[in-house]
Protein backbone atom coordinates (compact mmCIF):
# COMPACT_ATOMS: atom_id res chain seq x y z
CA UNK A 1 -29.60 41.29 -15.92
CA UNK A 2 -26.14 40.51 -14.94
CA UNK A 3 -24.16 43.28 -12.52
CA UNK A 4 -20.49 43.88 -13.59
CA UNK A 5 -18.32 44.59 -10.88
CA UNK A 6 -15.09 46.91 -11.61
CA UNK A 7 -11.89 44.15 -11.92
CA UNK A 8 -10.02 44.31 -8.74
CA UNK A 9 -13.22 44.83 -6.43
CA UNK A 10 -14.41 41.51 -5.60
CA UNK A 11 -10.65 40.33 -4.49
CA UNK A 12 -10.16 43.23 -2.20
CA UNK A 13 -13.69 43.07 -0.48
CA UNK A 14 -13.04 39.49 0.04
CA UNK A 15 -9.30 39.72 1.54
CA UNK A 16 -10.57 43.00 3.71
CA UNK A 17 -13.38 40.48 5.20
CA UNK A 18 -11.70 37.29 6.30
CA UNK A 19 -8.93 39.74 7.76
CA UNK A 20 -11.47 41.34 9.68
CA UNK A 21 -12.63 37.82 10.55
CA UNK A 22 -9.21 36.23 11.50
CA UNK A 23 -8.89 39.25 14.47
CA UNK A 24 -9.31 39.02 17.84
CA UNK A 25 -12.33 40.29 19.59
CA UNK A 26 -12.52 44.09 18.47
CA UNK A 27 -11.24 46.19 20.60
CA UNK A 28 -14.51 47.72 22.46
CA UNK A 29 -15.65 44.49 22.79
CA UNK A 30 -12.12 43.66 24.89
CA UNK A 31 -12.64 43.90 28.37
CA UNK A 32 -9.93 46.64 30.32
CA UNK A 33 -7.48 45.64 32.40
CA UNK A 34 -8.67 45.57 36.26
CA UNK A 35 -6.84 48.56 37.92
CA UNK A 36 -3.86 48.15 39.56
CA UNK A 37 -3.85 48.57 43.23
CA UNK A 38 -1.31 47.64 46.22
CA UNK A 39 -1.32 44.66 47.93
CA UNK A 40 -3.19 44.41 51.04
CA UNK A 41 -0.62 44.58 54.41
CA UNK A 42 0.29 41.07 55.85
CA UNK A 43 -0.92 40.77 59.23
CA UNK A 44 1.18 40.08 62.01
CA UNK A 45 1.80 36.75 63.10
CA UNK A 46 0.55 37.21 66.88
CA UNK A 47 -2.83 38.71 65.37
CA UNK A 48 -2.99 34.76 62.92
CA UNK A 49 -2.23 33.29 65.61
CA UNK A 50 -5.21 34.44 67.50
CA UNK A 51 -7.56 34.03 64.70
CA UNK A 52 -6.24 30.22 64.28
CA UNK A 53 -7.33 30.01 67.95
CA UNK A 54 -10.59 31.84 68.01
CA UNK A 55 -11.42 29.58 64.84
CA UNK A 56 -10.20 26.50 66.83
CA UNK A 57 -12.73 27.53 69.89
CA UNK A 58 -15.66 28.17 67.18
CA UNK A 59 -15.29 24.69 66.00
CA UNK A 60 -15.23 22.99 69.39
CA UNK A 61 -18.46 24.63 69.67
CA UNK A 62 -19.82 23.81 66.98
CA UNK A 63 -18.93 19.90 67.59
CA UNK A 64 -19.54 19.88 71.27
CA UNK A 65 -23.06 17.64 71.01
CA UNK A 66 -22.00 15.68 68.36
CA UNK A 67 -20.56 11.74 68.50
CA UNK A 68 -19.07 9.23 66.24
CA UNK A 69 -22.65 9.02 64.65
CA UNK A 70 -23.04 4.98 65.13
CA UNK A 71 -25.68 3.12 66.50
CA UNK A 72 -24.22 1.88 69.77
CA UNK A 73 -22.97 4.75 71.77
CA UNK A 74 -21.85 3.05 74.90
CA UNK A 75 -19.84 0.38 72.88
CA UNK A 76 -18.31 3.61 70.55
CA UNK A 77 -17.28 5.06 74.04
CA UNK A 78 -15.33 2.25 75.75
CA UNK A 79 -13.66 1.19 72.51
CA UNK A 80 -12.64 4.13 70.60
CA UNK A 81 -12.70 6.71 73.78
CA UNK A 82 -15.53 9.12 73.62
CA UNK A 83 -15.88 11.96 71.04
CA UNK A 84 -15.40 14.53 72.75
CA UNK A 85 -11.66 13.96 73.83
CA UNK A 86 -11.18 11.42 70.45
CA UNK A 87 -8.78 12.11 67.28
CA UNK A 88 -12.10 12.25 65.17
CA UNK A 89 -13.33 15.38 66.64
CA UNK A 90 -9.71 17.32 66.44
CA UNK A 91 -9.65 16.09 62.79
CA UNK A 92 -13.40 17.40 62.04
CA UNK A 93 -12.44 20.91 64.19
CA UNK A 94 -9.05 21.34 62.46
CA UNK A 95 -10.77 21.27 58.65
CA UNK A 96 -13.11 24.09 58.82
CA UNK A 97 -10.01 26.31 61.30
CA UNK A 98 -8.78 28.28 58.22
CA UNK A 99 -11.16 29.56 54.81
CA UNK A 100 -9.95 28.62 51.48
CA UNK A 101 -8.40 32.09 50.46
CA UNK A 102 -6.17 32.67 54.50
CA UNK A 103 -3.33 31.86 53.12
CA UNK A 104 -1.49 32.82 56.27
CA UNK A 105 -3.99 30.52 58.46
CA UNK A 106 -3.13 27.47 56.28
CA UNK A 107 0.28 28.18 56.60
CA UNK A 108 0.79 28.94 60.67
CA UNK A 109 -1.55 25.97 61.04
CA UNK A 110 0.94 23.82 58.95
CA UNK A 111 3.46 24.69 60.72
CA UNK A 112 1.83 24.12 64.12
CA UNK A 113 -0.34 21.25 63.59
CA UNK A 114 1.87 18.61 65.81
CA UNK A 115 2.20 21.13 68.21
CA UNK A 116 -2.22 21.27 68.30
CA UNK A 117 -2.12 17.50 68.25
CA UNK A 118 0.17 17.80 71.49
CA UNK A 119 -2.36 20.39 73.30
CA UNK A 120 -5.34 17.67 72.22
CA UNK A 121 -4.13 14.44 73.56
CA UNK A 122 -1.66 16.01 76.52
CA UNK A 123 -1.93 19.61 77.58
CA UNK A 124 -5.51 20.30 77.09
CA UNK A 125 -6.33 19.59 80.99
CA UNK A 126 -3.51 21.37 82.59
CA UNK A 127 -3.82 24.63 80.46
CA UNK A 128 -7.00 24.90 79.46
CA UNK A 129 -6.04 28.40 77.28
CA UNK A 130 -4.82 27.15 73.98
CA UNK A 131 -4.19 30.96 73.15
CA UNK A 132 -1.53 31.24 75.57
CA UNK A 133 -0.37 27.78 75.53
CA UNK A 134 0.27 28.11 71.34
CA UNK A 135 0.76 31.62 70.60
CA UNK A 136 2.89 33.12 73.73
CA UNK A 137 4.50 30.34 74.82
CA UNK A 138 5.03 28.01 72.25
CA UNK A 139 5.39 29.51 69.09
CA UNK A 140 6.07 33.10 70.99
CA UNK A 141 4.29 35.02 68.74
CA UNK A 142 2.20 37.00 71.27
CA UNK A 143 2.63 38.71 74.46
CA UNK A 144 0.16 38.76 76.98
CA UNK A 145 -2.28 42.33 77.24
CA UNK A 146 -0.55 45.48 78.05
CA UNK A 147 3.17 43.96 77.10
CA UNK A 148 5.08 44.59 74.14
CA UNK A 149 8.29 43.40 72.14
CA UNK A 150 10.16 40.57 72.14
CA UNK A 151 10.55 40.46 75.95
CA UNK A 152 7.22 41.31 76.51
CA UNK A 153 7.66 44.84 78.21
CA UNK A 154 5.00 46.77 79.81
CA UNK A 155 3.80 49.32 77.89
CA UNK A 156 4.12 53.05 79.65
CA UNK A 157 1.11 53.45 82.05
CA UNK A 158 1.46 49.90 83.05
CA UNK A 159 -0.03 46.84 81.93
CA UNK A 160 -3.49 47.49 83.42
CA UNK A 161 -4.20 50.79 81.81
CA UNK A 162 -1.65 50.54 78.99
CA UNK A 163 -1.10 54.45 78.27
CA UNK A 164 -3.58 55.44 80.97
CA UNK A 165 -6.80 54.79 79.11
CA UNK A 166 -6.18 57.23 76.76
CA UNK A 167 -3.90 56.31 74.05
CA UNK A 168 -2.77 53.00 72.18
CA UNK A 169 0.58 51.12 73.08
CA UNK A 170 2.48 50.35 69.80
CA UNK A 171 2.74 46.74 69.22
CA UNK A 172 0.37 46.36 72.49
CA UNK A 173 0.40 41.94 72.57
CA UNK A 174 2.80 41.16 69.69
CA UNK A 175 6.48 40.26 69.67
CA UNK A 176 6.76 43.57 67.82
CA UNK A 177 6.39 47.49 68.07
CA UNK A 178 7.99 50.36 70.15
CA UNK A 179 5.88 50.60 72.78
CA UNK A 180 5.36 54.19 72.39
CA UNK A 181 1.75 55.31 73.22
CA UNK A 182 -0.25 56.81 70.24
CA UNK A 183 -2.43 59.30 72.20
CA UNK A 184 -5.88 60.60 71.76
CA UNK A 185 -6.88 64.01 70.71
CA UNK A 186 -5.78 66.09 73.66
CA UNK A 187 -3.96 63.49 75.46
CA UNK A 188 -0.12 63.74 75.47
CA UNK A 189 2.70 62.99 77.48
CA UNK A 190 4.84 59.46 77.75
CA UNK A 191 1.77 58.04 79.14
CA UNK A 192 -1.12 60.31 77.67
CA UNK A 193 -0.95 61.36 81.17
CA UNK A 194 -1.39 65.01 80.35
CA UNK A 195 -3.05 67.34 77.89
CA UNK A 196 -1.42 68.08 74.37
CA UNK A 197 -0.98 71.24 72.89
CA UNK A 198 -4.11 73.82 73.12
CA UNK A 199 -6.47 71.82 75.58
CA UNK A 200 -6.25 72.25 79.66
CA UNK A 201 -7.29 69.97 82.90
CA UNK A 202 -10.59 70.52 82.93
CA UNK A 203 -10.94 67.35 85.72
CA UNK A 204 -8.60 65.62 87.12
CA UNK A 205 -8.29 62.82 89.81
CA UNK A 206 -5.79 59.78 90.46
CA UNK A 207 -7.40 57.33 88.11
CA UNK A 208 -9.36 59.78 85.70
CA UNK A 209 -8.42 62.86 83.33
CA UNK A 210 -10.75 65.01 81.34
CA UNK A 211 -8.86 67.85 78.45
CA UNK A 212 -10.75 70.19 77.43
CA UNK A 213 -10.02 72.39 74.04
CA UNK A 214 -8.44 76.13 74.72
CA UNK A 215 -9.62 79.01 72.59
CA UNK A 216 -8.84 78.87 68.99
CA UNK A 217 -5.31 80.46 68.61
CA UNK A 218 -4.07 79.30 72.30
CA UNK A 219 -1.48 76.76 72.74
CA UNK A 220 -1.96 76.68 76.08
CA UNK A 221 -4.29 78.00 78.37
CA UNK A 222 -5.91 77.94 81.99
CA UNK A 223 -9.10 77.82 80.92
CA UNK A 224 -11.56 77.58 77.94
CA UNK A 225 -11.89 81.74 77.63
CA UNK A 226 -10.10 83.84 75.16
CA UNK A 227 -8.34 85.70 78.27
CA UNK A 228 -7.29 82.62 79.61
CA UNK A 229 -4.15 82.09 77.02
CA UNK A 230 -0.84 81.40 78.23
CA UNK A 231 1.01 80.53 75.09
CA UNK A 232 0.00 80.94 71.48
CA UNK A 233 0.20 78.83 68.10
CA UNK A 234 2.65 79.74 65.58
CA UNK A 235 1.45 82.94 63.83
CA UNK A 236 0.10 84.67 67.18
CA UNK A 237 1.59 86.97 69.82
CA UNK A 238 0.53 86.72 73.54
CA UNK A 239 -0.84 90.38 74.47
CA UNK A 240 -2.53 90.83 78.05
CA UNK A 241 -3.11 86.92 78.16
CA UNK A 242 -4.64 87.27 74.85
CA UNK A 243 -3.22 85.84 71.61
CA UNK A 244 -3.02 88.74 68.66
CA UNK A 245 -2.88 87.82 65.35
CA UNK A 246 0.55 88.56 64.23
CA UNK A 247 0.78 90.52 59.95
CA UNK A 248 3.53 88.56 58.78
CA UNK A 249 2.85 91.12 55.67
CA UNK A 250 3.61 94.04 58.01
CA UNK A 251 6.54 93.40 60.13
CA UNK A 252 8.25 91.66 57.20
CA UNK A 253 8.06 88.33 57.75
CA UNK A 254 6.81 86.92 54.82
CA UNK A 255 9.12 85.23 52.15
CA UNK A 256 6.96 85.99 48.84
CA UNK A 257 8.66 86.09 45.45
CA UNK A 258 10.04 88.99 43.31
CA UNK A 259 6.81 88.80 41.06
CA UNK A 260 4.30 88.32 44.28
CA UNK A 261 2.59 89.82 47.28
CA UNK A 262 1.64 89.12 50.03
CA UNK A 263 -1.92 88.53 51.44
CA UNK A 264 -2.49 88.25 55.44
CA UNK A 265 -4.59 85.34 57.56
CA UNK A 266 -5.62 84.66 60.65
CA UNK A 267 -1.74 83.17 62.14
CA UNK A 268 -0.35 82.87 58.75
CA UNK A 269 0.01 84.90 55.48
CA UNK A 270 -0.09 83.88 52.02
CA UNK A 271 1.82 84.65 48.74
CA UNK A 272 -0.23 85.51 45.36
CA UNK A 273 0.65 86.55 41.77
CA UNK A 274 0.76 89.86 40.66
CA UNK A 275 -1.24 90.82 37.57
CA UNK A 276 0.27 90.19 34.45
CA UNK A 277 0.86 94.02 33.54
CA UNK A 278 3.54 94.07 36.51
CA UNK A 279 7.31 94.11 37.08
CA UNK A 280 6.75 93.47 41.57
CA UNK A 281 3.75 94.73 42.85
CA UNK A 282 2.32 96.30 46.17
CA UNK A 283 -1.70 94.12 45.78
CA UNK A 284 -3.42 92.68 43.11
CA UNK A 285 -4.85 94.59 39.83
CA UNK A 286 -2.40 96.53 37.44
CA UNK A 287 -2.62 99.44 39.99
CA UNK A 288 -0.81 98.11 42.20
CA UNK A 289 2.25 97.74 39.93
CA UNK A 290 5.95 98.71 41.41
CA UNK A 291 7.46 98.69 37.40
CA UNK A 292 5.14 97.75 33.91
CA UNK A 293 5.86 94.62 32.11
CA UNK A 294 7.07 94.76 28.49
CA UNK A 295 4.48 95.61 26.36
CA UNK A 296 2.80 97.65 29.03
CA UNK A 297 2.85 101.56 29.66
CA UNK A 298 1.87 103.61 32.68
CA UNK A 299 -1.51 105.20 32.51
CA UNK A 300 -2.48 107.45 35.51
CA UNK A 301 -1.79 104.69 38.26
CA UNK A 302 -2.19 101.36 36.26
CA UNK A 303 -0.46 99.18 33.56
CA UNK A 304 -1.63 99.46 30.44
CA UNK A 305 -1.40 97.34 27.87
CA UNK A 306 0.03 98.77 24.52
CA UNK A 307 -1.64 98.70 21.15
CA UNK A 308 1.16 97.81 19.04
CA UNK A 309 -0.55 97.28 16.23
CA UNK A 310 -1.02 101.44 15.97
CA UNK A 311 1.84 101.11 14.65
CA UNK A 312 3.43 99.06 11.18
CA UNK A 313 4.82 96.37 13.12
CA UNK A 314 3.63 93.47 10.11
CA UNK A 315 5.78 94.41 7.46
CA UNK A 316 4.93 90.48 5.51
CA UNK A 317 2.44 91.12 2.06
CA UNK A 318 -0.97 90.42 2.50
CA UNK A 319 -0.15 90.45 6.62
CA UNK A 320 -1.97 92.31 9.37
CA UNK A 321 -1.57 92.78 12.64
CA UNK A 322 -3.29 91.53 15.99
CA UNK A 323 -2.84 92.95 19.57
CA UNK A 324 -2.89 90.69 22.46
CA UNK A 325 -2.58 91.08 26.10
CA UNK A 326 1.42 92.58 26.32
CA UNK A 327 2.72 91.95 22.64
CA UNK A 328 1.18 91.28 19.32
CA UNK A 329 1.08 88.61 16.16
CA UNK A 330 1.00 88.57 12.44
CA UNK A 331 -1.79 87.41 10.83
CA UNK A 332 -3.00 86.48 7.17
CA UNK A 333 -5.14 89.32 6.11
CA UNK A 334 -9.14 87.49 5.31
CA UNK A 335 -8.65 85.41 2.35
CA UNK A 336 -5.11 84.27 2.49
CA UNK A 337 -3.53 81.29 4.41
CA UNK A 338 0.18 80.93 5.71
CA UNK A 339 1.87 78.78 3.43
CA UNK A 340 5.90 78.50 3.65
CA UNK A 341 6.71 81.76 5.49
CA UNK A 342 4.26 83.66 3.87
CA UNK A 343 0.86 84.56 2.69
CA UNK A 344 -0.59 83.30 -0.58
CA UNK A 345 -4.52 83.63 -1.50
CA UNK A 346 -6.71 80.84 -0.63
CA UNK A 347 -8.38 78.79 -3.27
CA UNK A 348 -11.49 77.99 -3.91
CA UNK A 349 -12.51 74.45 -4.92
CA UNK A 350 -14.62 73.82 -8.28
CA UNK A 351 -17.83 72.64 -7.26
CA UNK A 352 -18.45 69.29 -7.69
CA UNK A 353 -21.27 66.51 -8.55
CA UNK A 354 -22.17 64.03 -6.00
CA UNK A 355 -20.56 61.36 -8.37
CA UNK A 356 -17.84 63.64 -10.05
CA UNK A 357 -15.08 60.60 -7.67
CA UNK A 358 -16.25 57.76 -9.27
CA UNK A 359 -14.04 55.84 -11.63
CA UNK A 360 -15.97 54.97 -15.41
CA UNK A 361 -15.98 51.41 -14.31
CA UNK A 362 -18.46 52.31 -11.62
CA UNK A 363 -20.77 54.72 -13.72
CA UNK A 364 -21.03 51.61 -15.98
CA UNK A 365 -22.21 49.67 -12.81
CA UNK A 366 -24.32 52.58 -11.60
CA UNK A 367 -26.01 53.00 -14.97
CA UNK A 368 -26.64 49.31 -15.34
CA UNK A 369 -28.26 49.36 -12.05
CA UNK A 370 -30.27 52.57 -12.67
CA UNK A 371 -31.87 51.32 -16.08
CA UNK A 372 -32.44 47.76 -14.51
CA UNK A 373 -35.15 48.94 -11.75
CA UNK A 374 -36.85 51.33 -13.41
CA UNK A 375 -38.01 48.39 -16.06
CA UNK A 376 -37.99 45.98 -13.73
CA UNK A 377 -40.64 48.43 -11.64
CA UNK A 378 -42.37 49.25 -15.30
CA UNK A 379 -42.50 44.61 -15.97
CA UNK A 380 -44.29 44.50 -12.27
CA UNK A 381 -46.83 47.02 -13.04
CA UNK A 382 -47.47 45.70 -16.51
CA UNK A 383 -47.99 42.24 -14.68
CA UNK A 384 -50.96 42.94 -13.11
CA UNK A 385 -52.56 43.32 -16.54
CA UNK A 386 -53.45 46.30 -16.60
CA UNK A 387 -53.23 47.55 -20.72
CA UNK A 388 -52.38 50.81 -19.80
CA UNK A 389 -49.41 49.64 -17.62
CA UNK A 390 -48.27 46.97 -20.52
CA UNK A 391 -48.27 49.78 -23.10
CA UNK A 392 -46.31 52.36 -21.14
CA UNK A 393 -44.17 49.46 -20.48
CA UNK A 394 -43.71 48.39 -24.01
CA UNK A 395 -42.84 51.91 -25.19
CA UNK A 396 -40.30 52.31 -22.33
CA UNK A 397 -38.51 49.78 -22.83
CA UNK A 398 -38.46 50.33 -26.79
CA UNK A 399 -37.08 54.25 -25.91
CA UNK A 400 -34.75 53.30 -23.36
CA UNK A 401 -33.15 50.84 -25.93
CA UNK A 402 -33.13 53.70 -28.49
CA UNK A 403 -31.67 56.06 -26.14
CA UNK A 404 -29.17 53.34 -24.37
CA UNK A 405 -27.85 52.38 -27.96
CA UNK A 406 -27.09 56.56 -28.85
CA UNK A 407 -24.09 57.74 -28.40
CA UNK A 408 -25.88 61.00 -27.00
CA UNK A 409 -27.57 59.23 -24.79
CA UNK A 410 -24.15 58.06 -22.76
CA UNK A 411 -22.71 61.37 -22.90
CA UNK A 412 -25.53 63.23 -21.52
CA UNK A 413 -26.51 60.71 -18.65
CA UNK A 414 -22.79 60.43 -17.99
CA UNK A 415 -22.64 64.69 -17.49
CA UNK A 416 -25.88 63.88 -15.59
CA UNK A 417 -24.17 61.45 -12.73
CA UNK A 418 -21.00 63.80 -12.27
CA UNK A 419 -23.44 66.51 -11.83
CA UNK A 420 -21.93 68.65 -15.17
């Protein structure tokens, strides 16, 4: 039995496939873009410099029992110079200084190659330290420990204990930095030479100095115990060589907003929100109120809020009213919907078959289909010749044709499909 599609189908199928086909890869299977992220900082040129070097040294060690590989080692030596000292070995050493990806490497080494080559052949024997030799006083890109800048200063504390031992000298062996000490946790001073704020000398000698922590709120102190203040932290009043909390709330101090209080801590104070139901307040909760919002009334010692919907306030037809927290709103009443300004009734949609949207071309398909497997089920039963099978089957299809050629028959199985 032939299928009859509606006219128009097969076309549109067809064009909404090979457009579907001619895309890209669909969009969940695209893969996102990588996430964007800053560039990693450049490092200085004194610190590639050294890692050239320290790369160089690595190699020389790695080559230092090797030889030009041929079969006559004494001839190899007076003719082309031995290994160790020969071009062959700088060559092998100076491919493997840098990794594919040190982009700075390759390009310091580039730029200092004849100046290796130099070192190599001439220099090697007189200064030994190709650090020093290349990076500080060739290229001066590096200054030697415990100097700084571009005249290699000492650092405060001196160059042998740059910032005493206890801190780190900016730009400590570069060409670069201030020189300023970055000290450690209760170090401070030019130097780190004394103790920052809130720790004390708890030892002391001319080469050594121990800072210990003062009690919480001190600043600073003689000693680890709470009597032992001499100075407080911000927020804290020295009383009998003890530091007192000072209530920034109390002596007026804080700087809280018109529609906030404030809330006391330990050397501070903080600033909160008053409840909604308040014009300034005194606390939180609507009893502590100084004034009630709009939409709020006084009740005993709180804020209220007001009903409003008590009274007609929703003069719209078919509107009611709903309170909320300080005001109201106008609602449809159940059964009506706002619809240009105002409410109109809601309507209810006819019930409808499961097939009541499709177009008569496609009950004509749906039909044919329908009709076609029940006898095409009835001519596979009948096959297995059984008579009882054949004879049902030969009386179907004679009523189906009966009942297909009535005009009834259409009218009724079409009210059947649109479920009427």
């Amino acid at each position: 039995m032939a299928l009859w599609l509606p006219k128009g189908l097969v076309p549109a199928v067809l064009w909404g496939l090979s457009l579907f086909l001619s895309l890209p890869d669909p969009i969940w299977l695209q893969p996102s873009p990588p996430p964007q992220s800053s560039p990693p900082p450049q490092p200085h040129p004194c610190h590639t410099c050294r890692g050239l070097v320290d790369s160089f040294n690595k190699g020389l060690e790695r080559t230092i029992r090797d030889n030009f590989g041929g079969g006559n080692t004494a001839w190899e030596e007076e003719k082309l110079s031995k290994y160790k000292d020969s071009e062959t070995r700088l060559v092998e050493v100076l491919e493997g200084v840098c990794s594919k990806s040190d982009f700075e490497c390759h390009r310091l080494l580039e730029l200092s190659e004849e100046l290796v080559e130099s070192w190599w052949f001439h220099k090697q024997q007189e200064t030994p330290d190709l650090f020093q030799w290349l990076c500080s006083d060739s290229l001066k890109l590096c200054c030697p420990a415990g100097t700084f800048g571009p005249s290699c200063l000492p650092c405060p504390g001196g160059t042998e204990r740059p910032c005493g031992g206890y801190g780190q000298c900016e730009g400590e062996g570069t060409r670069g930095g201030s020189g300023q000490c970055d000290c450690q946790a209760g170090y401070g001073g030019e130097a780190c030479g004394q103790c920052g704020l809130g720790y004390f000398e708890a030892e002391r000698n001319a080469s050594h100095l121990v800072c210990s922590a003062c009690f919480g709120p001190c600043a600073r102190c003689s000693g680890p115990e709470e009597s032992n203040c001499l100075q407080c932290k911000k927020g804290w009043a020295l009383h009998h060589l003890k530091c007192v909390d000072i209530d920034e709330c109390g002596t007026e101090g804080a700087n809280c907003g018109a529609d906030q209080f404030c809330v006391n801590t330990e050397g501070s104070y903080e600033c909160r929100d008053c409840a909604k139901a308040c014009l300034g307040c005194m606390g939180a909760g609507p009893g502590r109120c100084k004034k009630c919002s709009p939409g709020y009334q006084q009740v005993g010692s709180k804020c209220l809020d007001v009903d409003e919907c008590e009274t007609e306030v929703c003069p719209g037809e078919n509107e009611q009213c709903e309170n909320t927290e300080g005001g109201y709103r106008c609602i449809c009443a159940e059964g009506y919907k706002q619809m240009e300004g105002i409410c109109v009734k809601e309507q209810i949609p006819e019930s409808a078959g499961f097939f009541s949207e499709m177009t008569e071309d496609e009950l004509v398909v749906l039909q044919q289909m329908f009709f076609g497997v029940i006898i095409c089920a009835l001519a596979t039963l009948a096959a297995k010749g059984d008579l009882v099978f054949t004879a049902i089957f030969i009386g179907a299809v004679a009523a189906m044709t009966g009942y297909w050629l009535s005009e009834r028959s259409d009218r009724v199985l079409e009210g059947f499909i649109k479920g009427r």
